[in-house]
N, C-alpha and C. Protein backbone atom coordinates (compact mmCIF):
# COMPACT_ATOMS: atom_id res chain seq x y z
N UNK A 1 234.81 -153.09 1.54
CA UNK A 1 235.38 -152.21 0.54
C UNK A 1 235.76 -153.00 -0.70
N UNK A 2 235.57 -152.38 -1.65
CA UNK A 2 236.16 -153.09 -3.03
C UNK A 2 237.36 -153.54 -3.32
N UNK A 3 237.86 -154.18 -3.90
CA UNK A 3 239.45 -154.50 -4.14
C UNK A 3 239.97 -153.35 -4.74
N UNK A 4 241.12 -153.76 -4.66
CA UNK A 4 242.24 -152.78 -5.75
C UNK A 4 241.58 -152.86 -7.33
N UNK A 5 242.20 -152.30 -7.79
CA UNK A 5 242.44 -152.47 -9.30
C UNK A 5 242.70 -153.79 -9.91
N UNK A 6 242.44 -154.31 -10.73
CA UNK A 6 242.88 -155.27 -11.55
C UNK A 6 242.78 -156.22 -10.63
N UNK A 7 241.44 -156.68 -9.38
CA UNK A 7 240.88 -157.19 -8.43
C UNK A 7 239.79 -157.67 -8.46
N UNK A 8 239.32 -159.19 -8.54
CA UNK A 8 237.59 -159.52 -8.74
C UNK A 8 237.25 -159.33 -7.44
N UNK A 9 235.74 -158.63 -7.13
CA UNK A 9 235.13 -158.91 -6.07
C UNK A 9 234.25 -159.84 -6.14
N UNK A 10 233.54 -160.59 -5.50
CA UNK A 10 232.46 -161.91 -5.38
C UNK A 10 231.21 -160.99 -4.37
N UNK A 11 230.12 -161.03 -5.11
CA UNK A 11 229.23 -160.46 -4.92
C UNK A 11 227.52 -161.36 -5.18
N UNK A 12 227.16 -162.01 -3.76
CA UNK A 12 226.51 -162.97 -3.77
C UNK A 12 224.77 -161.99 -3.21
N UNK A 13 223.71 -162.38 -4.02
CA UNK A 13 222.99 -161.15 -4.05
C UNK A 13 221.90 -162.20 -3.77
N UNK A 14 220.89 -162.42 -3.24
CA UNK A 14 219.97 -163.31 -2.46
C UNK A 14 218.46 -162.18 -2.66
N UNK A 15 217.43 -162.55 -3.73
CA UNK A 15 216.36 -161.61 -3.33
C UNK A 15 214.94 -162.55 -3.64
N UNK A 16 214.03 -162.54 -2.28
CA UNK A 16 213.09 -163.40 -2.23
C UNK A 16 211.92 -162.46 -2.23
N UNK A 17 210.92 -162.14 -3.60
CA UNK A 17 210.37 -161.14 -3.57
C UNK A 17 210.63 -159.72 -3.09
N UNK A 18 210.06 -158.51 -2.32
CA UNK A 18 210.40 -158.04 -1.70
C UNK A 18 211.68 -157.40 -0.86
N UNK A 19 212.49 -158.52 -0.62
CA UNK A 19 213.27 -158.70 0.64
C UNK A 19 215.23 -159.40 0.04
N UNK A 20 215.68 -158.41 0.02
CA UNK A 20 216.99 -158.99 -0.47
C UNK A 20 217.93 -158.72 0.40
N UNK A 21 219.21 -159.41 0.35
CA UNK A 21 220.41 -159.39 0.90
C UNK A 21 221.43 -159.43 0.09
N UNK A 22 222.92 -158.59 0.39
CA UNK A 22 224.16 -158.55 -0.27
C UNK A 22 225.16 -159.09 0.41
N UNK A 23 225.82 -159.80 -0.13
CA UNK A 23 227.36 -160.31 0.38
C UNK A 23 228.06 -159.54 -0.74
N UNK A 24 229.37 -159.38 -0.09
CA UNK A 24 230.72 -158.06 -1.19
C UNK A 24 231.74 -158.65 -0.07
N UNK A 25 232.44 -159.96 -0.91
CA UNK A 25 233.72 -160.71 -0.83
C UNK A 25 233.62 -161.25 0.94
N UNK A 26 232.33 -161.87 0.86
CA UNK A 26 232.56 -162.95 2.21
C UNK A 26 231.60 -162.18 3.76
N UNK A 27 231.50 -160.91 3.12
CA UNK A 27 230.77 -159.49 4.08
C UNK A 27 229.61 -159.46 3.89
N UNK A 28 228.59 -159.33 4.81
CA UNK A 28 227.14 -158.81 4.34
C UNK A 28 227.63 -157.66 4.36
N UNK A 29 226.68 -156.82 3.33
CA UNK A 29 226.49 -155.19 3.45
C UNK A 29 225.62 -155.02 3.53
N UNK A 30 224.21 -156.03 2.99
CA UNK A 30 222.55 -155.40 3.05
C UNK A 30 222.19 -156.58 3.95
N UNK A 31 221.31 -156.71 4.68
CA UNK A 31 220.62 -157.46 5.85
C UNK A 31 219.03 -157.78 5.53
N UNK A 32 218.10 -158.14 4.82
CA UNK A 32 216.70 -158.18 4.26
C UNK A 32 216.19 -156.66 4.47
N UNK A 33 216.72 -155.96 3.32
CA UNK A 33 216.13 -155.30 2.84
C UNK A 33 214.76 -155.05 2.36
N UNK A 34 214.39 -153.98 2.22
CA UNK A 34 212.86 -154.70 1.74
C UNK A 34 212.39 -153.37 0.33
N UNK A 35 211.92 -153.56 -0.19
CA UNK A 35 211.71 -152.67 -1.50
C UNK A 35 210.31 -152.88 -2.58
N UNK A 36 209.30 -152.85 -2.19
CA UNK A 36 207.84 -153.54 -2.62
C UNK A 36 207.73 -153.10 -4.08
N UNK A 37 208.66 -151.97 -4.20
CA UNK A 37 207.89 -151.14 -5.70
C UNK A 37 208.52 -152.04 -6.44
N UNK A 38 209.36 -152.57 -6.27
CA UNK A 38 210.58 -153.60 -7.24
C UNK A 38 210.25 -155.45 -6.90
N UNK A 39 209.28 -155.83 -6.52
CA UNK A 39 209.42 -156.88 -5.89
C UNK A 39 209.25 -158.02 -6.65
N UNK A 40 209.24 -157.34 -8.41
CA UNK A 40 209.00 -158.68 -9.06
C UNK A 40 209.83 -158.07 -10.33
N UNK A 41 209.75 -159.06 -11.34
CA UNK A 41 209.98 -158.40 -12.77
C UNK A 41 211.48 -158.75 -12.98
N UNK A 42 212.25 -158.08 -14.09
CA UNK A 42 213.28 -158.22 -14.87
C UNK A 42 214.42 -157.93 -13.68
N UNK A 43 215.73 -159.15 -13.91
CA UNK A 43 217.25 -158.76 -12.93
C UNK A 43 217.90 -158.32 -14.16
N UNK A 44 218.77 -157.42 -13.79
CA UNK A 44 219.82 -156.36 -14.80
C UNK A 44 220.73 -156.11 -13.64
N UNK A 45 221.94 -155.77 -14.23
CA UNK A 45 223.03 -155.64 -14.18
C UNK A 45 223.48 -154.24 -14.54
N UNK A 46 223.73 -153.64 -13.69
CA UNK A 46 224.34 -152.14 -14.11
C UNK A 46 225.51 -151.35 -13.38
N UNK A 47 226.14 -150.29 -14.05
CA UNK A 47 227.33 -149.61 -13.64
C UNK A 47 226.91 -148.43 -13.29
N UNK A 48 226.87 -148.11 -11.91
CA UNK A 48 226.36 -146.19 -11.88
C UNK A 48 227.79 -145.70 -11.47
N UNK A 49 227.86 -144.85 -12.62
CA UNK A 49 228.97 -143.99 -12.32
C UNK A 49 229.33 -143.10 -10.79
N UNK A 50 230.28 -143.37 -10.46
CA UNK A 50 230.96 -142.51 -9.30
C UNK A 50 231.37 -141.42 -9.25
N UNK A 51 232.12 -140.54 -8.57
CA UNK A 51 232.00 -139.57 -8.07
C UNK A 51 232.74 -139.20 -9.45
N UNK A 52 234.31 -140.11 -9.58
CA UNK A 52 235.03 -140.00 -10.41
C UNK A 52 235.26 -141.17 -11.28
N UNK A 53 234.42 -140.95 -12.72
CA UNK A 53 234.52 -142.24 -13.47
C UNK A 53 236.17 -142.61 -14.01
N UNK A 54 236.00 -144.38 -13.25
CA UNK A 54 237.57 -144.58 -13.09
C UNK A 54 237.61 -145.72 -14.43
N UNK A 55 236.66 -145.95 -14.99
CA UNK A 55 236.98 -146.75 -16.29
C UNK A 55 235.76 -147.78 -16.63
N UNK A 56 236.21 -148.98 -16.94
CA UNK A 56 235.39 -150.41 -17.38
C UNK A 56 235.25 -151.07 -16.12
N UNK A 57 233.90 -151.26 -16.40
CA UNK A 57 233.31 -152.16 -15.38
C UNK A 57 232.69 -154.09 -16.28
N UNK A 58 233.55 -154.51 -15.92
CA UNK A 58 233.25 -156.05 -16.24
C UNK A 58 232.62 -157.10 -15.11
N UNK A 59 231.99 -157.79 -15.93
CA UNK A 59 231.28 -158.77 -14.89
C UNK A 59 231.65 -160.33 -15.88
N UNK A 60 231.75 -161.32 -14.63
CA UNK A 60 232.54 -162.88 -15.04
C UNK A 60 231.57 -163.46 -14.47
N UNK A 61 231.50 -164.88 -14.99
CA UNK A 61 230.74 -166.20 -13.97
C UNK A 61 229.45 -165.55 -13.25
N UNK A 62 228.71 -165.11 -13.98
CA UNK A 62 227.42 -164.01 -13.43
C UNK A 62 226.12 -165.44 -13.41
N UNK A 63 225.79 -166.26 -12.22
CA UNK A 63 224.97 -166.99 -12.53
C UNK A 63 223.51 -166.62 -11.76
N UNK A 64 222.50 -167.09 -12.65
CA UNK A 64 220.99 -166.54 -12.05
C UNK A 64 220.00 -167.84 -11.73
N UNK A 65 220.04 -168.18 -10.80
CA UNK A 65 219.12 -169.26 -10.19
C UNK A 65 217.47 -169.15 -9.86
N UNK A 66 216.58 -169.84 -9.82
CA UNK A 66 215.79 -169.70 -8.64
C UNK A 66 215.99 -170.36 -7.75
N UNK A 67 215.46 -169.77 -6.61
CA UNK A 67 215.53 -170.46 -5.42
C UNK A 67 214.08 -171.18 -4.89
């Protein structure tokens, strides 16, 4: 689950072609996923609004490697 308010989460995102995985603060949530239509091309960063839009969404220390 996400933090509180005025709370960073650490969100470690692992994608080898095809096949990605999520960590959300120390937790897997995704396990090798797999998604072919997406398996190459441009990483972006985005906010999809929720049920109830609760404000600003900021992102810190956002680093992009290859592996």
């Amino acid at each position: 689950m996400p933090k509180a308010a005025g709370k960073w989460n650490f969100y470690d995102i692992t994608a080898r072609g095809p096949r990605f995985t999520v960590v959300l603060d120390g937790k897997r949530t995704v396990n090798g996923a797999v998604d072919y239509k997406h398996a190459s091309g441009w990483i972006a960063l985005q906010y999809g609004k929720a049920v109830v839009d609760t404000g600003v969404v900021k992102f810190r220390k956002v680093q992009i490697r290859t592996l």
